[in-house]
C-alpha atoms as a PDB file:
ATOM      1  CA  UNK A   1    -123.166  60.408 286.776  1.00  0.00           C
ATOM      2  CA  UNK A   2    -120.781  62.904 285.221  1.00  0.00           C
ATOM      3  CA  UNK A   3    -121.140  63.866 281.747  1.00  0.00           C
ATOM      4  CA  UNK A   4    -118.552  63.089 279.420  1.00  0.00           C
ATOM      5  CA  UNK A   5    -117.930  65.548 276.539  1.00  0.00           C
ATOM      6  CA  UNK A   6    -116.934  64.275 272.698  1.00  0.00           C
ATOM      7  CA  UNK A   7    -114.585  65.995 270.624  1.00  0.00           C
ATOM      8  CA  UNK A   8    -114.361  65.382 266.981  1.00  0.00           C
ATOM      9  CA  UNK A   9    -111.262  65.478 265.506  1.00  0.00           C
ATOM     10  CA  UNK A  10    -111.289  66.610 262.120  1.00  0.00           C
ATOM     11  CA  UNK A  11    -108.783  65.421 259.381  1.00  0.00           C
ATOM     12  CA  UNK A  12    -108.475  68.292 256.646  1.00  0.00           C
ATOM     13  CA  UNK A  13    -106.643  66.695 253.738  1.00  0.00           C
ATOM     14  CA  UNK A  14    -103.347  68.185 252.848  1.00  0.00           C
ATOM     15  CA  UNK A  15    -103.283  70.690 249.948  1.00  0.00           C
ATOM     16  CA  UNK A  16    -101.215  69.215 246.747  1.00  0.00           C
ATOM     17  CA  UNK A  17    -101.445  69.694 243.268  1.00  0.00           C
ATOM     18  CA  UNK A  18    -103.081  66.620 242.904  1.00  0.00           C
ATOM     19  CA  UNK A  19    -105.915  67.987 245.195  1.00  0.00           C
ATOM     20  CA  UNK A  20    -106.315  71.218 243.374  1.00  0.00           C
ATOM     21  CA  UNK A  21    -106.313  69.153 240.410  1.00  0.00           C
ATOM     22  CA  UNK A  22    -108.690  66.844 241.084  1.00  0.00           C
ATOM     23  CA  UNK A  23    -111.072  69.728 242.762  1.00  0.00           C
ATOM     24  CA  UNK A  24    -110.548  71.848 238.823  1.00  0.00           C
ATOM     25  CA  UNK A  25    -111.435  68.902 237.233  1.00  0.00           C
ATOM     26  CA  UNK A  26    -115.129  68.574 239.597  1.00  0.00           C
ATOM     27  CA  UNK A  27    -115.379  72.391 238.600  1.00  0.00           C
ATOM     28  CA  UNK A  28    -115.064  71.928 234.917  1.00  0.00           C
ATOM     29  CA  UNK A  29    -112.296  74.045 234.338  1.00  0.00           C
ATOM     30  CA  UNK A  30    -110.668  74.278 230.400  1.00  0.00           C
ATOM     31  CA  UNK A  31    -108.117  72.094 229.192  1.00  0.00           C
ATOM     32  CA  UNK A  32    -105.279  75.144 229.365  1.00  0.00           C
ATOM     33  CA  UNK A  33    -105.795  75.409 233.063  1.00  0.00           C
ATOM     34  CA  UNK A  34    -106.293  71.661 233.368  1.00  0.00           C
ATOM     35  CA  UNK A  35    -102.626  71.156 231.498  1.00  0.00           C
ATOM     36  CA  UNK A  36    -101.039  74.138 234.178  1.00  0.00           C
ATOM     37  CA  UNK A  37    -101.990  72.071 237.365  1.00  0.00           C
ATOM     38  CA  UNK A  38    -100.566  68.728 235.781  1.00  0.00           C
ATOM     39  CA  UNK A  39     -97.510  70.566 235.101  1.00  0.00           C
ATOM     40  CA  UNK A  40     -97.318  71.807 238.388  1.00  0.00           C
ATOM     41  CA  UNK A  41     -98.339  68.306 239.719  1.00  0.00           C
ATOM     42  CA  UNK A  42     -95.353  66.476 237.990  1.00  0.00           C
ATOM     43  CA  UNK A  43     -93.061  69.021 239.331  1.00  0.00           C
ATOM     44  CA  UNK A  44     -94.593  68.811 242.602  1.00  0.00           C
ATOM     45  CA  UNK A  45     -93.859  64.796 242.590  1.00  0.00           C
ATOM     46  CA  UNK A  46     -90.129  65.653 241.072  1.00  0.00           C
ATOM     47  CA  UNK A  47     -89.445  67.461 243.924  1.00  0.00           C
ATOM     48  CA  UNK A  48     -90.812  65.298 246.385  1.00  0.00           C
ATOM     49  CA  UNK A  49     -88.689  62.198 244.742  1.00  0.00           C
ATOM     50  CA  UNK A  50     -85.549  64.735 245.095  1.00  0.00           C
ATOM     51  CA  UNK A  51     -85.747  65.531 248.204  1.00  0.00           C
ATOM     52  CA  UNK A  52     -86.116  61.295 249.056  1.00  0.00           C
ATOM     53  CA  UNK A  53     -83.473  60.748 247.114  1.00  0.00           C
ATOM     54  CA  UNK A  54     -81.129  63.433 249.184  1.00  0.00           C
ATOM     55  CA  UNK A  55     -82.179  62.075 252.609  1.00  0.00           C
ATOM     56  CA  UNK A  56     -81.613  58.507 251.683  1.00  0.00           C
ATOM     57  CA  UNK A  57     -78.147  59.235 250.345  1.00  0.00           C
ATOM     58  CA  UNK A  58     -77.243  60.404 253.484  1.00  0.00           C
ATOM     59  CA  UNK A  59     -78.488  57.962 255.780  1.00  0.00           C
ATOM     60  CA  UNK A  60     -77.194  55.559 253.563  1.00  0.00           C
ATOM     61  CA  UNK A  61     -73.844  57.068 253.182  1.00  0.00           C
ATOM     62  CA  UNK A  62     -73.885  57.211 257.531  1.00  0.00           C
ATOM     63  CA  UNK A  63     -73.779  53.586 257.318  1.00  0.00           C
ATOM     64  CA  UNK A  64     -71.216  53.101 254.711  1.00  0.00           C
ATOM     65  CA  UNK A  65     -67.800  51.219 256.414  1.00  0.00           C
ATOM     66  CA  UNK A  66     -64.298  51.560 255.372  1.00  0.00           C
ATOM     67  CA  UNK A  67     -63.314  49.457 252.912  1.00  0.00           C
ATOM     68  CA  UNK A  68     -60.442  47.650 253.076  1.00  0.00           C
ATOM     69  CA  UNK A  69     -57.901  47.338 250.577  1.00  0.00           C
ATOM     70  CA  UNK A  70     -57.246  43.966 249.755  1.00  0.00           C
ATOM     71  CA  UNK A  71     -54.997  43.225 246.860  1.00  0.00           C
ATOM     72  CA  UNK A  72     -51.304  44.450 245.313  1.00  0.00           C
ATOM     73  CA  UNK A  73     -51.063  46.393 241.944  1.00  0.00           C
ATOM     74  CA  UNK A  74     -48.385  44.372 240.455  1.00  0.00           C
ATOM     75  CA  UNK A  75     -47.286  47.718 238.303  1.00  0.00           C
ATOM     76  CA  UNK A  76     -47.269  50.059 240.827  1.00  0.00           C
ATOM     77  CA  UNK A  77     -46.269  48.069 244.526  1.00  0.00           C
ATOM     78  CA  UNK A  78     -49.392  49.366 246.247  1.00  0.00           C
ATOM     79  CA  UNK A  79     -52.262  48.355 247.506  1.00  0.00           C
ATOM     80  CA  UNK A  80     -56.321  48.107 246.309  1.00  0.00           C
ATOM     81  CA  UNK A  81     -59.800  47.238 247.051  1.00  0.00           C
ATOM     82  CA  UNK A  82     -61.315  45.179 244.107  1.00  0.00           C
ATOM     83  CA  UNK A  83     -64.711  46.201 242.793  1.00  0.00           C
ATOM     84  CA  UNK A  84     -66.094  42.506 244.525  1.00  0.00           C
ATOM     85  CA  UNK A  85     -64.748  43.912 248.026  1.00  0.00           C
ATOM     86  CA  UNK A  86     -66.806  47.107 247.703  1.00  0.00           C
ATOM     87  CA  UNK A  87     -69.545  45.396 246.590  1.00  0.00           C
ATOM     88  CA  UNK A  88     -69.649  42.590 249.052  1.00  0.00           C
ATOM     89  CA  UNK A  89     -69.301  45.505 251.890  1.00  0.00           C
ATOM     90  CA  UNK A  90     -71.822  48.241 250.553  1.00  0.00           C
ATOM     91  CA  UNK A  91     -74.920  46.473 248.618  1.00  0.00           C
ATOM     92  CA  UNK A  92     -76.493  45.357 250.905  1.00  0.00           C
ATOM     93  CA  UNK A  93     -76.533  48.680 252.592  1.00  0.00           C
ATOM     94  CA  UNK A  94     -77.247  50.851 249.389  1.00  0.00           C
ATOM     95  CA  UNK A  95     -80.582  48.752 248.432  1.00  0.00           C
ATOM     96  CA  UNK A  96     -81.826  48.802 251.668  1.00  0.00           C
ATOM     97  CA  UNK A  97     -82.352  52.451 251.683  1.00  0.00           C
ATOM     98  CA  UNK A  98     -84.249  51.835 248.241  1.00  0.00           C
ATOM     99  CA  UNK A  99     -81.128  52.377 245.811  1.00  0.00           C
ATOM    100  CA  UNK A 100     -80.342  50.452 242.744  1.00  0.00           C
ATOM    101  CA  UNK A 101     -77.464  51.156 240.119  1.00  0.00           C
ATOM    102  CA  UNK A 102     -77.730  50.467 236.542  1.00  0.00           C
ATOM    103  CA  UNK A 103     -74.241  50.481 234.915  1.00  0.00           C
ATOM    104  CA  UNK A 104     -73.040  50.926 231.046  1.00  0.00           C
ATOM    105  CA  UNK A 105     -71.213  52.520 228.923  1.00  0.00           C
ATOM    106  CA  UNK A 106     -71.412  54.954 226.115  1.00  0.00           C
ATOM    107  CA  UNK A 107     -68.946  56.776 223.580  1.00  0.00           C
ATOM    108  CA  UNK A 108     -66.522  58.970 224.664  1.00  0.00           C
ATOM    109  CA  UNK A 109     -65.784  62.587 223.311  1.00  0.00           C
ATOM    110  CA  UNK A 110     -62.273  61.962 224.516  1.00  0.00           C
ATOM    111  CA  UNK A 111     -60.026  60.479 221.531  1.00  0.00           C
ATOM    112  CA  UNK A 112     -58.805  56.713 223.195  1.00  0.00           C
ATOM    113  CA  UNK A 113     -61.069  56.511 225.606  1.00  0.00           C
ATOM    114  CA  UNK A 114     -64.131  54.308 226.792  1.00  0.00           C
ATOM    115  CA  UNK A 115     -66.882  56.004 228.814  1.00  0.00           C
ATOM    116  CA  UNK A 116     -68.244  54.204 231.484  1.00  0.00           C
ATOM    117  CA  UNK A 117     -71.999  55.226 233.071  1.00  0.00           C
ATOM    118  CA  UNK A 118     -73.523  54.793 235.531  1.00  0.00           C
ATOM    119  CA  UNK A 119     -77.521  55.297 236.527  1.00  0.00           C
ATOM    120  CA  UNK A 120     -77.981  55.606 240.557  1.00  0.00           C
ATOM    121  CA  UNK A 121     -82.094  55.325 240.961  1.00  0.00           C
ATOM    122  CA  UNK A 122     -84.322  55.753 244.331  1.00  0.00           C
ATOM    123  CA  UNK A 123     -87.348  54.007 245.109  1.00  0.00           C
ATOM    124  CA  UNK A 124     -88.771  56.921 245.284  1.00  0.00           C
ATOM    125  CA  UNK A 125     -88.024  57.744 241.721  1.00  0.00           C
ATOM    126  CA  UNK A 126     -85.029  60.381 241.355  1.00  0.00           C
ATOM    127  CA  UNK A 127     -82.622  59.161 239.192  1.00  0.00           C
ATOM    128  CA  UNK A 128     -78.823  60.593 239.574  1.00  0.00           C
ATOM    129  CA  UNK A 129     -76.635  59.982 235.983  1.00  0.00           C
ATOM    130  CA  UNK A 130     -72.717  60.051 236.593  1.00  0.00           C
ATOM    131  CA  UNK A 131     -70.367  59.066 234.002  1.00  0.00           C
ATOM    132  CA  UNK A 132     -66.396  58.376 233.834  1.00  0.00           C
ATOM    133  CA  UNK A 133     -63.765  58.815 230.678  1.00  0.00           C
ATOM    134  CA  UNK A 134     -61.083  56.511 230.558  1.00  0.00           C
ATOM    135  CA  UNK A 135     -58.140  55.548 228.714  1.00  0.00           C
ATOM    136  CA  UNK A 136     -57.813  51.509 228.027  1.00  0.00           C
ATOM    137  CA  UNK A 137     -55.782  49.436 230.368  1.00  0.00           C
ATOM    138  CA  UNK A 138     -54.023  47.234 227.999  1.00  0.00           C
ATOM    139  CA  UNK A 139     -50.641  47.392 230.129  1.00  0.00           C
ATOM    140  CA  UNK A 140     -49.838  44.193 231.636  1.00  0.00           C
ATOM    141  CA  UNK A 141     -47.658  44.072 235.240  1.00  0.00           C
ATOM    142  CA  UNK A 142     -44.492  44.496 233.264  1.00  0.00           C
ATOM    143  CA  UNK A 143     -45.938  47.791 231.429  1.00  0.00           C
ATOM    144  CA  UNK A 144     -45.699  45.907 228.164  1.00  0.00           C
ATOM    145  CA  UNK A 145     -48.946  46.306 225.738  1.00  0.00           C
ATOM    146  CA  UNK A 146     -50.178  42.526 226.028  1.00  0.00           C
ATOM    147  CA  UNK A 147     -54.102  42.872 226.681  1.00  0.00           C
ATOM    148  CA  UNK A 148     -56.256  42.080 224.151  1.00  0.00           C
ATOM    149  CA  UNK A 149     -59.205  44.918 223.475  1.00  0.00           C
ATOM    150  CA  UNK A 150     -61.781  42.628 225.044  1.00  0.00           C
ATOM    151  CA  UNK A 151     -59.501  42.247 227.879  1.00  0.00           C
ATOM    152  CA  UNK A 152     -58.682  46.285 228.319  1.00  0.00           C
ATOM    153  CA  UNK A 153     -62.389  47.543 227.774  1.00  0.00           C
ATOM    154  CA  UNK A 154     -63.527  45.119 230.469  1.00  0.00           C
ATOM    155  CA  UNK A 155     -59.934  46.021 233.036  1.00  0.00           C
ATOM    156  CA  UNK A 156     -61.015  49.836 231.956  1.00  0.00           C
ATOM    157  CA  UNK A 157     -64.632  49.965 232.918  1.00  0.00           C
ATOM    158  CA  UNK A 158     -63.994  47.450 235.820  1.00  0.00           C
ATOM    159  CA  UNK A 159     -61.757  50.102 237.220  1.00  0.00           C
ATOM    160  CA  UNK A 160     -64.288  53.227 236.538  1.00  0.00           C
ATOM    161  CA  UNK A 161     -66.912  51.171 238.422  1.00  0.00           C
ATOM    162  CA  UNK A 162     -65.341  50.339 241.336  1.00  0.00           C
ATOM    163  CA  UNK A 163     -64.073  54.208 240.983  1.00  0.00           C
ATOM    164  CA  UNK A 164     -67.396  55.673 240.422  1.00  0.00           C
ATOM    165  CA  UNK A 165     -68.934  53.453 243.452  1.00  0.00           C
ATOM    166  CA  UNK A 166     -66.472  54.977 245.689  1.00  0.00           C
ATOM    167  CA  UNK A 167     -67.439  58.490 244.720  1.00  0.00           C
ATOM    168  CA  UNK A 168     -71.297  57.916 244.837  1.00  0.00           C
ATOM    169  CA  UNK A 169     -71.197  56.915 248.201  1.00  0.00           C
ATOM    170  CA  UNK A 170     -68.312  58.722 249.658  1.00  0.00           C
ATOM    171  CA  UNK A 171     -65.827  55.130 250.556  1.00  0.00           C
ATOM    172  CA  UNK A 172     -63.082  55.833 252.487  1.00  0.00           C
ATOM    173  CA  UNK A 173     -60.351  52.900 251.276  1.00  0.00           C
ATOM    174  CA  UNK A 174     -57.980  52.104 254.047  1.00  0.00           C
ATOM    175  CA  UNK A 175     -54.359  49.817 254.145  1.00  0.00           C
ATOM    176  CA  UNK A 176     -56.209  48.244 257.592  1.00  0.00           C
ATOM    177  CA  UNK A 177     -59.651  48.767 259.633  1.00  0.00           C
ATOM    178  CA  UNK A 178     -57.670  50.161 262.599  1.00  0.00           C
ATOM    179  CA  UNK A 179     -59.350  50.805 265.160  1.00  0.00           C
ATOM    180  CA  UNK A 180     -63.204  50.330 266.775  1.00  0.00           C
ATOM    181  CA  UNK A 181     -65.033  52.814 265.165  1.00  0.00           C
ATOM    182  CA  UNK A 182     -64.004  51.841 261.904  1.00  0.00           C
ATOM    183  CA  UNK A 183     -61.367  54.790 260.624  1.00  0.00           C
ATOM    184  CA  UNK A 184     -58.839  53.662 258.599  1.00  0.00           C
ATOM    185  CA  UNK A 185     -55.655  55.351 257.827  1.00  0.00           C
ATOM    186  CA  UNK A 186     -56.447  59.231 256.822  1.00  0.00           C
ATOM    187  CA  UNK A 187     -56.097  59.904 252.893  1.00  0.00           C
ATOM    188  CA  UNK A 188     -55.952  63.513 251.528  1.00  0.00           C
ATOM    189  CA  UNK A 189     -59.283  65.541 250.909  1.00  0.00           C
ATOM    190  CA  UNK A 190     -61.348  66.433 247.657  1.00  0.00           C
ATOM    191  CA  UNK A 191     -59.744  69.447 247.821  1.00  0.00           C
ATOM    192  CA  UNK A 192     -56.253  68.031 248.112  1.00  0.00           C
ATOM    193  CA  UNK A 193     -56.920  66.081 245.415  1.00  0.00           C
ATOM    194  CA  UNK A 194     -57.809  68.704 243.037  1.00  0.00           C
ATOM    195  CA  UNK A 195     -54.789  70.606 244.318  1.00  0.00           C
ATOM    196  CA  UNK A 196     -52.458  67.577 243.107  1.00  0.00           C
ATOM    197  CA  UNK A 197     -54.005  67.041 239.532  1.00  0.00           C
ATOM    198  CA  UNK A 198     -53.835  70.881 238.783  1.00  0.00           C
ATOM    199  CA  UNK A 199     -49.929  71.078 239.926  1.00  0.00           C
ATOM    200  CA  UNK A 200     -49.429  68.002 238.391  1.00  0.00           C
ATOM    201  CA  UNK A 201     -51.295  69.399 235.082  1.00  0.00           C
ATOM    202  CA  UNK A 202     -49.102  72.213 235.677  1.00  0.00           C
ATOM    203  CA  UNK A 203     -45.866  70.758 235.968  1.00  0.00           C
ATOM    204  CA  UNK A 204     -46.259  68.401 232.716  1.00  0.00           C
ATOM    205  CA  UNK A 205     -46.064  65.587 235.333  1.00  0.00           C
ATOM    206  CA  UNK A 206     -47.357  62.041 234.823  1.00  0.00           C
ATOM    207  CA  UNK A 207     -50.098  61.116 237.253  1.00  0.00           C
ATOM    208  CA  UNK A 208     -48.928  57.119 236.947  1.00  0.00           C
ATOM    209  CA  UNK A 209     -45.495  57.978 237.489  1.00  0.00           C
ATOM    210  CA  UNK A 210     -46.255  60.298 240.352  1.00  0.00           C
ATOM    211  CA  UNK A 211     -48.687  57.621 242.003  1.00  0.00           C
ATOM    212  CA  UNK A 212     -46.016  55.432 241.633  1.00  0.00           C
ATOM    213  CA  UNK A 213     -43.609  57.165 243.705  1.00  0.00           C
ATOM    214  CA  UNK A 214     -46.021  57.344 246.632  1.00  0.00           C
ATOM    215  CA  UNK A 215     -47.042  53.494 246.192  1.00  0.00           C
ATOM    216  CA  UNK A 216     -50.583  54.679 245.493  1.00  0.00           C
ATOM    217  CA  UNK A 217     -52.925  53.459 242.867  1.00  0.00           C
ATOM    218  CA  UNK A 218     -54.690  56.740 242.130  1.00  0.00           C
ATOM    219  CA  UNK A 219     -53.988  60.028 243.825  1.00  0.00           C
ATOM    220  CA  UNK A 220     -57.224  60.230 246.234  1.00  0.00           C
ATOM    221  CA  UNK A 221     -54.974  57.509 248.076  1.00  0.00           C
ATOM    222  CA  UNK A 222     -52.687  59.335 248.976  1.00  0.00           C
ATOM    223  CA  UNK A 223     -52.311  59.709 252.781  1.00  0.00           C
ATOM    224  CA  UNK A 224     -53.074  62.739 254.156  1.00  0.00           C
ATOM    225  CA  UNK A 225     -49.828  62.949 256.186  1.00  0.00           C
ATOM    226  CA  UNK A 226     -47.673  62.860 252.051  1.00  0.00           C
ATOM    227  CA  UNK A 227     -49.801  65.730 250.787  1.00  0.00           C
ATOM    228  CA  UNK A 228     -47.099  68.827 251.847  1.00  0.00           C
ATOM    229  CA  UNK A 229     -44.193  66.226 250.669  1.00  0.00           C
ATOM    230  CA  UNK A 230     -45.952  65.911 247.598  1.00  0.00           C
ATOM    231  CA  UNK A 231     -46.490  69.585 246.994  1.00  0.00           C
ATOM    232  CA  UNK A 232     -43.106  70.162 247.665  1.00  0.00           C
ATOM    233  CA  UNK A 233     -41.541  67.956 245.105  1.00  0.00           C
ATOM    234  CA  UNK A 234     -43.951  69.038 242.473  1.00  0.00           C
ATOM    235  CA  UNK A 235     -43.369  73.246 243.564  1.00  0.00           C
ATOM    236  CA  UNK A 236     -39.630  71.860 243.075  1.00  0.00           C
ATOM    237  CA  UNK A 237     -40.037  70.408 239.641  1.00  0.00           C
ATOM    238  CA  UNK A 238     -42.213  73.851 238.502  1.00  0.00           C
ATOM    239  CA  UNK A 239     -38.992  75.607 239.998  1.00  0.00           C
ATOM    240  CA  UNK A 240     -40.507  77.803 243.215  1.00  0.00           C
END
């Protein structure tokens, strides 16, 4: 018979505030030194929540398709995704990974504008707060100022939304799904972007009217192949 030899595995309980905590209270410790280890407990668990958050925005955003655009801007010829096509595509996908958004709206600093908010919480309990100043859409398709103010606080927030969504999980907003893999037609970067709304700050230009020109309906549309045309003609306005 051959002897068989046990090992015992022993589990040693991982170290946390909440175990130091615990172990001061067995120990009878004061209330000041009682009140520093629930401090450092909450910000222990607000770190932890944090860091959930971060992973599941990127896993999430991994999965995110391209949305298509789906329906004409009647004042500007071009092309958009409505706030119900995002939706339809990305929910599903965002609450899965344990998100939820909570949107509102709250008063806005800016003079003629509505500010639209928007809460984005994890399950594991970090909370993200963005929030979007807008001026109201009361221009019907033929530019004339026929919406009532019912009608252009709902267009205006309805727009920030489906704006704000975009941003919070990175869409890329395509003419057409092209290909297999998903890639729709390339638009200009963050950076670009930026670029274009500081030379058109510059310049005294008018984003509509510049959006316009390009059959765009806001300027992160643009398509990344437009970008040095557009620089040009705005370098050629500021007279370089």
């Amino acid at each position: 018979m051959t002897d068989s030899t046990a090992i015992a595995t022993v589990n040693t309980p991982t170290v946390t505030p909440l175990v130091l905590l615990q172990q001061a209270i067995d120990k009878g410790l004061d209330a000041d030194q009682l009140g520093k280890l629930m401090d450092l407990q909450e910000r222990y668990e607000a770190k932890r929540a944090k860091d959930e958050y971060a992973a599941a925005m990127v896993a999430c955003q991994r999965e995110m398709p391209v949305i298509v655009r789906n329906r004409m801007n009647g004042q500007t010829s071009s092309k958009y995704a409505t706030l119900e096509t995002i939706q339809d595509k990305i929910k599903s996908i965002y609450l899965k990974h344990g998100f939820s958004l909570s949107h509102g709206s709250a008063d806005s600093p800016m003079a003629g504008h509505y500010r639209a908010t928007c809460t984005v919480t994890h399950e594991g309990g970090h909370s993200e707060f963005f929030f979007l100043d807008v001026p109201p859409d009361d221009k019907g398709i033929k530019g004339s100022t026929n919406k009532t103010p019912i009608q252009a606080l709902g267009s205006s927030l309805s727009y920030a939304q489906r704006y704000m969504e975009c941003r919070i999980w990175d869409l890329t907003i395509a003419d057409q799904d092209n290909d297999g893999n998903g890639r729709g037609a390339a638009v200009i970067s963050e950076e670009q972007r930026i670029t274009l709304e500081e030379w058109i700050s510059s310049t005294s230009s008018d984003v509509a009217k510049f959006c316009n020109a390009f059959k765009i309906a806001e300027l992160r549309d643009l398509p990344a192949s437009k970008f040095a045309n557009a620089m040009e003609m705005l370098k050629r306005k500021a007279g370089q």
